[in-house]
N, C-alpha and C. Protein backbone atom coordinates (compact mmCIF):
# COMPACT_ATOMS: atom_id res chain seq x y z
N UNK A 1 -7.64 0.06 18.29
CA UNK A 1 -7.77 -0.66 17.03
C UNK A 1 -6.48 -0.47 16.22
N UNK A 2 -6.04 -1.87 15.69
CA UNK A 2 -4.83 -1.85 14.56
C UNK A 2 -5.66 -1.29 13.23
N UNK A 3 -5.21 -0.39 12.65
CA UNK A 3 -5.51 -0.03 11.33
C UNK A 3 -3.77 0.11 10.41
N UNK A 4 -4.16 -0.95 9.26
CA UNK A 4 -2.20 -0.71 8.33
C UNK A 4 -2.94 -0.19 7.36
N UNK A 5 -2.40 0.96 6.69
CA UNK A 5 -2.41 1.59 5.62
C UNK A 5 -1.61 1.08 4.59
N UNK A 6 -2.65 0.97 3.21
CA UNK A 6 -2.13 0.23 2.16
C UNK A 6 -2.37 1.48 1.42
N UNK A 7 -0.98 1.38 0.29
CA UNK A 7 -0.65 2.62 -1.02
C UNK A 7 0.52 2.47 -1.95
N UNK A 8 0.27 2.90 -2.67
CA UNK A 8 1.81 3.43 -3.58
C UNK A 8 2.76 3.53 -2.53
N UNK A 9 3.64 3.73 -2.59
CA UNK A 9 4.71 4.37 -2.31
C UNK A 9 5.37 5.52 -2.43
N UNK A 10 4.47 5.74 -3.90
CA UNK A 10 4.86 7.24 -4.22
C UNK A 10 4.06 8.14 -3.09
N UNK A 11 3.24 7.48 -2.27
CA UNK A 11 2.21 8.29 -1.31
C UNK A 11 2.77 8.36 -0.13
N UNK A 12 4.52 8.10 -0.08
CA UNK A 12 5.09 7.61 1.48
C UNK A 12 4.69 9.75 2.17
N UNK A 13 4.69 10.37 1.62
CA UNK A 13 4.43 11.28 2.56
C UNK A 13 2.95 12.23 2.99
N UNK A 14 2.42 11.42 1.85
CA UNK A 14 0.50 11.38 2.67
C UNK A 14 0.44 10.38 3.35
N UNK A 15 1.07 8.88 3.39
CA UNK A 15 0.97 8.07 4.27
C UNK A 15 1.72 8.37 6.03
N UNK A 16 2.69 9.33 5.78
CA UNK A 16 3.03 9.55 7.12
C UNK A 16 2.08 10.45 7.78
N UNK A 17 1.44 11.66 6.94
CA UNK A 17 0.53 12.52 7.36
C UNK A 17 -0.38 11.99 7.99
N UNK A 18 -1.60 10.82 7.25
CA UNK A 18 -2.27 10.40 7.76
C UNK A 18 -2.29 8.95 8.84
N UNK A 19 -0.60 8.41 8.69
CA UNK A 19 -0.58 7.82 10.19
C UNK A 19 -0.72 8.80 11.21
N UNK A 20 0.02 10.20 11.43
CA UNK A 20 -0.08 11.03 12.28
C UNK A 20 -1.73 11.00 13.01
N UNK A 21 -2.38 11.61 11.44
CA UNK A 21 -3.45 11.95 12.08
C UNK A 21 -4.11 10.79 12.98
N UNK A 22 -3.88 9.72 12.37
CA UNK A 22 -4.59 8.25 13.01
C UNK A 22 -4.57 8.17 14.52
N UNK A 23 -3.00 8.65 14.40
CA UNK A 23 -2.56 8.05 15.69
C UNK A 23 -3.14 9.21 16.48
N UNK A 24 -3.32 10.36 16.31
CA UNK A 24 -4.16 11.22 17.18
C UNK A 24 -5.20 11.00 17.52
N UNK A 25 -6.19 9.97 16.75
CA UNK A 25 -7.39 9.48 17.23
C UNK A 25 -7.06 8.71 18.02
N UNK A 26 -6.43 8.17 18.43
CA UNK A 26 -5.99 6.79 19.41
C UNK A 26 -5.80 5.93 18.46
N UNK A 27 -5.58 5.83 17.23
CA UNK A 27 -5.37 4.33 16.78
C UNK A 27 -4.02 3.95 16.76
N UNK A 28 -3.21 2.72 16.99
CA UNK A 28 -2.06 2.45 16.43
C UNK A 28 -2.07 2.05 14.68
N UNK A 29 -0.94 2.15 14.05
CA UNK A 29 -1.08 2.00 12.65
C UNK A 29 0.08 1.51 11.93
N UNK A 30 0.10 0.84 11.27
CA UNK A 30 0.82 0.05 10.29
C UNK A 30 1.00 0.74 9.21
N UNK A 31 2.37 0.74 8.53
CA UNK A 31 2.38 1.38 7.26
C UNK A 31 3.23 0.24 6.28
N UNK A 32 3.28 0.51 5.22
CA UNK A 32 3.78 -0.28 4.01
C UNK A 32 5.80 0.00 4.57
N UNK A 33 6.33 -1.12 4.24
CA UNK A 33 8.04 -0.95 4.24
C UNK A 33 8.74 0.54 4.05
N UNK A 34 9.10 0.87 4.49
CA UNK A 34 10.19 2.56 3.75
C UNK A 34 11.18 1.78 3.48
N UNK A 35 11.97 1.17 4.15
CA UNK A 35 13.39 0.24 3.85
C UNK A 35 13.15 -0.84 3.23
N UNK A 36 14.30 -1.24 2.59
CA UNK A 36 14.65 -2.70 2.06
C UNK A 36 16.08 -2.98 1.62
N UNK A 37 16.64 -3.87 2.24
CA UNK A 37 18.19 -4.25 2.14
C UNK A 37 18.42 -4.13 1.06
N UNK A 38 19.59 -3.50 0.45
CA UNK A 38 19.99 -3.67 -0.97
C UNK A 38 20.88 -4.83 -1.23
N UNK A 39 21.43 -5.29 -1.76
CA UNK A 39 22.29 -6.32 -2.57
C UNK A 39 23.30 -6.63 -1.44
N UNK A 40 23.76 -5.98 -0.78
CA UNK A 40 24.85 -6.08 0.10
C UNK A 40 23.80 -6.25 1.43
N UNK A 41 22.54 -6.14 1.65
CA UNK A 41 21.53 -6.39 2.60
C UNK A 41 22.20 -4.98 3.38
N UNK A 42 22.05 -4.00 3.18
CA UNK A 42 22.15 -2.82 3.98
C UNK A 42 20.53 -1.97 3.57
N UNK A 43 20.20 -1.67 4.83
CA UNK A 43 18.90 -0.73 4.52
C UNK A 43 18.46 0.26 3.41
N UNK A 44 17.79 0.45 2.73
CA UNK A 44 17.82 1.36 2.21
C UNK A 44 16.54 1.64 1.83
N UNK A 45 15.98 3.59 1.41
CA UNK A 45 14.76 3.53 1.58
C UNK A 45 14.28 2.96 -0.18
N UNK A 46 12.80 3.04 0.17
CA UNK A 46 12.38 2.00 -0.89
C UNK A 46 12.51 2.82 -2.01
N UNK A 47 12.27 4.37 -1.97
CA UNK A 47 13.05 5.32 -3.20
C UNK A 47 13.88 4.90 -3.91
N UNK A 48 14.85 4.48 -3.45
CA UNK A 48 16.41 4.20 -3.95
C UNK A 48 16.25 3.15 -4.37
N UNK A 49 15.74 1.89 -3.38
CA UNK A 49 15.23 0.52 -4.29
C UNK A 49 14.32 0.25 -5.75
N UNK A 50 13.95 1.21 -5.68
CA UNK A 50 13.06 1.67 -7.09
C UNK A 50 14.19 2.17 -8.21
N UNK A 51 14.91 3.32 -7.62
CA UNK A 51 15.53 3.84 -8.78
C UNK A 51 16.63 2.66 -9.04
N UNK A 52 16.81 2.28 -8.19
CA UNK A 52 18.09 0.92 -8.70
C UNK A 52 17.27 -0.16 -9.39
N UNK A 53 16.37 -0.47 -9.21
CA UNK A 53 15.58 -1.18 -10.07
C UNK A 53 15.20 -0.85 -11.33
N UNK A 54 14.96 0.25 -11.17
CA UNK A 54 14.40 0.54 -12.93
C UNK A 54 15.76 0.72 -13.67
N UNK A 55 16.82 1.45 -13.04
CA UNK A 55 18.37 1.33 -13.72
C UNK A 55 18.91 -0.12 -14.11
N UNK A 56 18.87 -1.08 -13.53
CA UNK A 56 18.96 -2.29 -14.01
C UNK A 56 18.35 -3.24 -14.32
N UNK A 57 16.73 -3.08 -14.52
CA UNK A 57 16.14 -3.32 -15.84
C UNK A 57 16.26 -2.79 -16.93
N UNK A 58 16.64 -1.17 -17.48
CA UNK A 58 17.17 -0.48 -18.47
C UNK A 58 17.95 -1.03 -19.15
N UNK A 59 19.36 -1.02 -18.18
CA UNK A 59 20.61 -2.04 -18.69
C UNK A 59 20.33 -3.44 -18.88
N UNK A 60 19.37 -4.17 -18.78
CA UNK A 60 19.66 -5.77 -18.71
C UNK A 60 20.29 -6.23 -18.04
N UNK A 61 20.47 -6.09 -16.75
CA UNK A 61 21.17 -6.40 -15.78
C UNK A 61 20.52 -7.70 -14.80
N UNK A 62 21.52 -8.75 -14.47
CA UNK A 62 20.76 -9.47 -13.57
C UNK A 62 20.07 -9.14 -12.32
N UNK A 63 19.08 -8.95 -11.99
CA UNK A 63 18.49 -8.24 -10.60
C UNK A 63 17.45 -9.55 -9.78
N UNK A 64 18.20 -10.72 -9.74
CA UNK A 64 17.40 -11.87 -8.96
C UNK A 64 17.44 -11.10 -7.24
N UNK A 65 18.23 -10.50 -6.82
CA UNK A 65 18.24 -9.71 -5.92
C UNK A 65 16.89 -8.61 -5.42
N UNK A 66 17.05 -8.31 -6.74
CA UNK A 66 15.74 -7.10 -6.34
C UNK A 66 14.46 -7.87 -6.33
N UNK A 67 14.18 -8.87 -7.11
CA UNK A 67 12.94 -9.57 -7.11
C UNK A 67 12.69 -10.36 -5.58
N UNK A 68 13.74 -10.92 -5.20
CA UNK A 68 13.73 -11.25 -3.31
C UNK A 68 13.42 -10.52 -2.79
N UNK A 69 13.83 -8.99 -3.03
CA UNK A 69 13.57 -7.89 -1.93
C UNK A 69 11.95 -7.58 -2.52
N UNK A 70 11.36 -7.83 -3.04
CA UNK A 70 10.05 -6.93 -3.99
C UNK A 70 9.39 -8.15 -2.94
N UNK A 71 9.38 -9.70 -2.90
CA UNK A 71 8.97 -10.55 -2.85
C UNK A 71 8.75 -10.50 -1.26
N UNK A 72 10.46 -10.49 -0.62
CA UNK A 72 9.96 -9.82 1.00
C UNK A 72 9.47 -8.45 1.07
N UNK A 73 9.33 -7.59 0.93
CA UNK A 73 8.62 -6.33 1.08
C UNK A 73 6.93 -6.96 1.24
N UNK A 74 6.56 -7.75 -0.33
CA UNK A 74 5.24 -7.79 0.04
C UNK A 74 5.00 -8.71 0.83
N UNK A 75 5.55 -9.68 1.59
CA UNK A 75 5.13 -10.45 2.30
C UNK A 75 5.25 -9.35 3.84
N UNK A 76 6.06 -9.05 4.02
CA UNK A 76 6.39 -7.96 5.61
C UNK A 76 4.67 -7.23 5.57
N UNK A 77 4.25 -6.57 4.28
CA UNK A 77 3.13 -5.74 4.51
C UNK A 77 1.86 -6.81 4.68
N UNK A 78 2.12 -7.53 4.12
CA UNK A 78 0.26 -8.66 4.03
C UNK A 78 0.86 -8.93 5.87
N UNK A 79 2.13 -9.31 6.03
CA UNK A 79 1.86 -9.72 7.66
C UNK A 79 1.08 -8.94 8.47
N UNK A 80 1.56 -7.27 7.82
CA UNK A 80 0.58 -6.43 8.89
C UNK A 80 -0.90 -6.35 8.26
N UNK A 81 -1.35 -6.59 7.33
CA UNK A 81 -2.68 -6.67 7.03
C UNK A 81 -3.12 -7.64 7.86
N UNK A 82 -2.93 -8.97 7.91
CA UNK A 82 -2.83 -10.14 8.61
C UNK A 82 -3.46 -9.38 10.25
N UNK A 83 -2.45 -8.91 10.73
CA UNK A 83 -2.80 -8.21 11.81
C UNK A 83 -3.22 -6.94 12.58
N UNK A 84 -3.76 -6.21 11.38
CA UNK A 84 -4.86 -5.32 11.57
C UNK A 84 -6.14 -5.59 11.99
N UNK A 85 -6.79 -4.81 12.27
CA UNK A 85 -8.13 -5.28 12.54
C UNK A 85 -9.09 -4.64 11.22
N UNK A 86 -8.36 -3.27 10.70
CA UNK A 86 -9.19 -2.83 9.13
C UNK A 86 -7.71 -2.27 8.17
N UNK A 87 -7.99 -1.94 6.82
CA UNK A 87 -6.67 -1.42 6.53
C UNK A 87 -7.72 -0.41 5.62
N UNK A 88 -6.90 1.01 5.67
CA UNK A 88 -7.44 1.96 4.81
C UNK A 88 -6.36 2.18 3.51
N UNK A 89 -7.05 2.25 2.65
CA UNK A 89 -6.45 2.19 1.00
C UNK A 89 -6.06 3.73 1.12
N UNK A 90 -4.75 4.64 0.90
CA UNK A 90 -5.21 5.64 0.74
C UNK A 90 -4.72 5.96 -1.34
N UNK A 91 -5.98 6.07 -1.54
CA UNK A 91 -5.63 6.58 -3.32
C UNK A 91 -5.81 7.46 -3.79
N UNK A 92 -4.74 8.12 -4.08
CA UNK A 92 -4.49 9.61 -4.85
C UNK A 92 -4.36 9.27 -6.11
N UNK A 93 -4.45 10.36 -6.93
CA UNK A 93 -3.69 10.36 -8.38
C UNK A 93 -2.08 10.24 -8.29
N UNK A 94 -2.40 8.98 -9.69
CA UNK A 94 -1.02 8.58 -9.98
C UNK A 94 -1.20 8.51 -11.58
N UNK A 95 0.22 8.58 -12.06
CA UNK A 95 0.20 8.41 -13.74
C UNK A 95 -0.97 8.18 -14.39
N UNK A 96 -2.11 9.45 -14.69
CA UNK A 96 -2.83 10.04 -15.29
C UNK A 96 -3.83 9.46 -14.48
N UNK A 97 -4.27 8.69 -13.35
CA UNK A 97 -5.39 7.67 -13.03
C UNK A 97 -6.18 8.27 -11.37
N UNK A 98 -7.27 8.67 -11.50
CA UNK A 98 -7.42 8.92 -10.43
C UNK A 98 -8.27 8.01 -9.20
N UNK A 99 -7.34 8.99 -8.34
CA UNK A 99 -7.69 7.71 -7.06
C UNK A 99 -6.85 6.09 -7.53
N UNK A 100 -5.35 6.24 -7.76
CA UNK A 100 -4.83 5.11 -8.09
C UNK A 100 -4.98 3.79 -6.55
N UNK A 101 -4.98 2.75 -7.88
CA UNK A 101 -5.27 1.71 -6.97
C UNK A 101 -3.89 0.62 -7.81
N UNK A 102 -2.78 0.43 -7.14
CA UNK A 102 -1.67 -0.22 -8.11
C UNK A 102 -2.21 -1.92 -7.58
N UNK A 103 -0.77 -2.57 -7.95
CA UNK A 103 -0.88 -3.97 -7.91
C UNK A 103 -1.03 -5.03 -6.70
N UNK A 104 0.00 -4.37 -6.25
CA UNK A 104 0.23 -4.13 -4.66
C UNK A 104 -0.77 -3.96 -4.02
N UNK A 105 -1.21 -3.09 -3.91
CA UNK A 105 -2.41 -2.61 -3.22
C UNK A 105 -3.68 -3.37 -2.89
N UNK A 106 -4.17 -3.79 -4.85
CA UNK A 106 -4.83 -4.74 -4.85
C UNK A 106 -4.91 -6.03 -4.59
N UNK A 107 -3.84 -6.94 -4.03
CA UNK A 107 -3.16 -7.61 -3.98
C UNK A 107 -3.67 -7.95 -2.27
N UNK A 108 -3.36 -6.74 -1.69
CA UNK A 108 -3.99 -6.44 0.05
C UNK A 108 -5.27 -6.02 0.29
N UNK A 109 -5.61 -5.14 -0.61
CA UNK A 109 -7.52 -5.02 -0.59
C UNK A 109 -8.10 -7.01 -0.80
N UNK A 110 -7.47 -7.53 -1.67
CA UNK A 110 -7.76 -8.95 -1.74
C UNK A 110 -7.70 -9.58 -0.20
N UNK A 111 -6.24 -9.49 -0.05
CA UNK A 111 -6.30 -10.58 1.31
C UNK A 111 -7.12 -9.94 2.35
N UNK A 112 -7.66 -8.50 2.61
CA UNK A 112 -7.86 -8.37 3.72
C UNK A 112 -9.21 -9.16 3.85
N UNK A 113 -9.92 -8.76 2.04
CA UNK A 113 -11.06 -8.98 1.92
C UNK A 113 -11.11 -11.00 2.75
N UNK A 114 -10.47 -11.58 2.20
CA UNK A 114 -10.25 -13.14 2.23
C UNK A 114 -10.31 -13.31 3.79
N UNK A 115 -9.42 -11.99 4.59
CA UNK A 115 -9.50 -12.26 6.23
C UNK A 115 -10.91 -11.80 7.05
N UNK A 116 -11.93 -11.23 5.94
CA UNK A 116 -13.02 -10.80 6.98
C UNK A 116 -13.03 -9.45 7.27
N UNK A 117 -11.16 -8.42 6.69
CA UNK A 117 -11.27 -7.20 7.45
C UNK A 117 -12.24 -6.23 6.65
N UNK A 118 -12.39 -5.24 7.60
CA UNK A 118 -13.29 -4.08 6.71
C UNK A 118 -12.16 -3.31 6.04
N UNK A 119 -12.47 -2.68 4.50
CA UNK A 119 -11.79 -2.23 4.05
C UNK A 119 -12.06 -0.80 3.52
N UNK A 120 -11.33 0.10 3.68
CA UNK A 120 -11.63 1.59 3.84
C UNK A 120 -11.23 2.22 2.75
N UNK A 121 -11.33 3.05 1.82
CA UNK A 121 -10.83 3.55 0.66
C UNK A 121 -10.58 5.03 1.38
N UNK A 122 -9.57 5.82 0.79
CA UNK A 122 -9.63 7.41 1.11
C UNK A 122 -10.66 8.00 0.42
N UNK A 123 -10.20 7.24 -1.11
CA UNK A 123 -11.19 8.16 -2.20
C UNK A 123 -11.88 7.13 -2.89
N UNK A 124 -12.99 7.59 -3.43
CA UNK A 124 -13.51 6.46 -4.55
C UNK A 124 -12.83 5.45 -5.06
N UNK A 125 -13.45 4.68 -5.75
CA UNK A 125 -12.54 3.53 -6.51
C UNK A 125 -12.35 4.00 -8.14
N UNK A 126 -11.25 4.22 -8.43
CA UNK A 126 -10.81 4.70 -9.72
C UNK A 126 -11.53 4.01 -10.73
N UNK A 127 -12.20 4.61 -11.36
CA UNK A 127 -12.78 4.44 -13.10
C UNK A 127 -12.31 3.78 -14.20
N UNK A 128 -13.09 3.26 -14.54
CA UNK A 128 -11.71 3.18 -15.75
C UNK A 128 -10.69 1.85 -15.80
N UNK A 129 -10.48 1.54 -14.52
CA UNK A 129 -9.80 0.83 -14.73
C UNK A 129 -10.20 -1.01 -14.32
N UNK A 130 -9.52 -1.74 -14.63
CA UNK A 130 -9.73 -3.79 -15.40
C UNK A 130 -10.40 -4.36 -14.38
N UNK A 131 -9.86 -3.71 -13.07
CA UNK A 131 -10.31 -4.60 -12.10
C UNK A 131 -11.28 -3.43 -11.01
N UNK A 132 -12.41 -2.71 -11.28
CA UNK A 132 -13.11 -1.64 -10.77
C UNK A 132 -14.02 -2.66 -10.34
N UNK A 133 -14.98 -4.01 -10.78
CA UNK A 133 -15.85 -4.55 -10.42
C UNK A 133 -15.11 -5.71 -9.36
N UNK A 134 -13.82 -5.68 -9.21
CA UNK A 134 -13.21 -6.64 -8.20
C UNK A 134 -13.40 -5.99 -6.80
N UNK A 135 -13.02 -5.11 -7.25
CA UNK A 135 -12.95 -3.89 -5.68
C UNK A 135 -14.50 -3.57 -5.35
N UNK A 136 -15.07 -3.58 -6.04
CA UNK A 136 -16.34 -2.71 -5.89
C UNK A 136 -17.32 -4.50 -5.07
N UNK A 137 -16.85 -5.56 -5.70
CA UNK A 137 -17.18 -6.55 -5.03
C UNK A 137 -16.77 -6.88 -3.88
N UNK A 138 -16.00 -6.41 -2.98
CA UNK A 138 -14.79 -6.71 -2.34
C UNK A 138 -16.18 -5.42 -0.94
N UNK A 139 -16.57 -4.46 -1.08
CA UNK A 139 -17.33 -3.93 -0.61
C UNK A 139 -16.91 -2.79 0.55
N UNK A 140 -16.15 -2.31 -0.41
CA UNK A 140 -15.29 -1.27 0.41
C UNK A 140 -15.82 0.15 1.04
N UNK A 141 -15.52 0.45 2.06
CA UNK A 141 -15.82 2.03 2.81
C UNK A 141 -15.79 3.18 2.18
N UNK A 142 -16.06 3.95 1.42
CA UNK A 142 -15.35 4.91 0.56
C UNK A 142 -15.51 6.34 1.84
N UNK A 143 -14.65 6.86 2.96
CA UNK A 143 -14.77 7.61 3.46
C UNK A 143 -14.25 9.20 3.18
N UNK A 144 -13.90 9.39 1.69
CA UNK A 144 -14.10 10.94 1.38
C UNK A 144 -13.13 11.31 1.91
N UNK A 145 -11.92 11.07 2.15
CA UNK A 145 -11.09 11.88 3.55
C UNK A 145 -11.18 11.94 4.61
N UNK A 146 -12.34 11.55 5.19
CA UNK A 146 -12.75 11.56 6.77
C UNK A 146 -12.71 10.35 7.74
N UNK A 147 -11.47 10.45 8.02
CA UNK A 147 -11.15 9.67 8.98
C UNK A 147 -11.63 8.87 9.91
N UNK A 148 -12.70 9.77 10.83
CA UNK A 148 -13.63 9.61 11.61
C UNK A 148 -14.82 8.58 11.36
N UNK A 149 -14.75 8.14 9.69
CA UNK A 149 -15.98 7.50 9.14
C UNK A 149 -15.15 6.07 9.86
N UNK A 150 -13.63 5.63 10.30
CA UNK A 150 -13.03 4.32 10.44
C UNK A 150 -13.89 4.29 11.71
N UNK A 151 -14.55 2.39 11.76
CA UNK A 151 -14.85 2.10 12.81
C UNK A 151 -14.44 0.67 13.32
């Protein structure tokens, strides 16, 4: 079974953990972009694409560049949702919110929902927040950490 893991980014190193573990079950797995060409189209990880982004929104700087790369990034990841067979959300705490669920994210909990896939949460669906009855409609797995619950 294809399973792509959808998250922050700030989660790129629980997301490698738990591709590991995946892939020890036998699954193959999809993860969200690490790279994205910078301005000169040279690789770079999405860290750096962030901090150059928020530096030249600060300044007022033209960044039609970075919005192409934001624009392909999310299209590269819905392809692998596209071709998963389930995608697991993994949501940790982020800027004060627990079990974050960002834009992005929701964005792919949507399409998978639209493709039929089953959709897996790590942790609950965060509280609190605008769109809790979207997700909660959407009829997601909430497997606690346990891996083993993916079928």
């Amino acid at each position: 079974m294809i399973i792509t893991i959808c998250a922050s980014i700030k989660f790129y190193p629980q997301i490698l953990e738990v591709k590991k573990a995946l892939e020890n079950l036998g699954y193959e797995v999809l993860t969200p972009p690490h790279e994205v060409p910078n301005k000169e189209g040279r690789m770079i990880p999405v860290e750096e694409y962030y901090r150059i982004r928020k530096e030249m929104v600060d300044k007022g700087e033209n960044i039609d560049w970075v919005w192409e790369r934001k624009e392909q990034a999310i299209k590269w990841h819905l392809d692998k949702v596209n071709k998963a067979e389930v995608i697991l959300v993994l949501n940790y705490d982020k800027n004060g919110i627990v079990n974050y669920i960002g834009g992005n994210t929701l964005i792919e909990i949507g399409v998978a929902f639209w493709l039929n896939k089953p959709i897996y949460l790590y942790n609950s669906i965060p509280d609190g927040v605008s769109y809790y009855e979207e997700i909660k409609g959407m009829m997601p797995i909430v497997i606690s950490g346990d891996l083993k619950l993916i079928k």
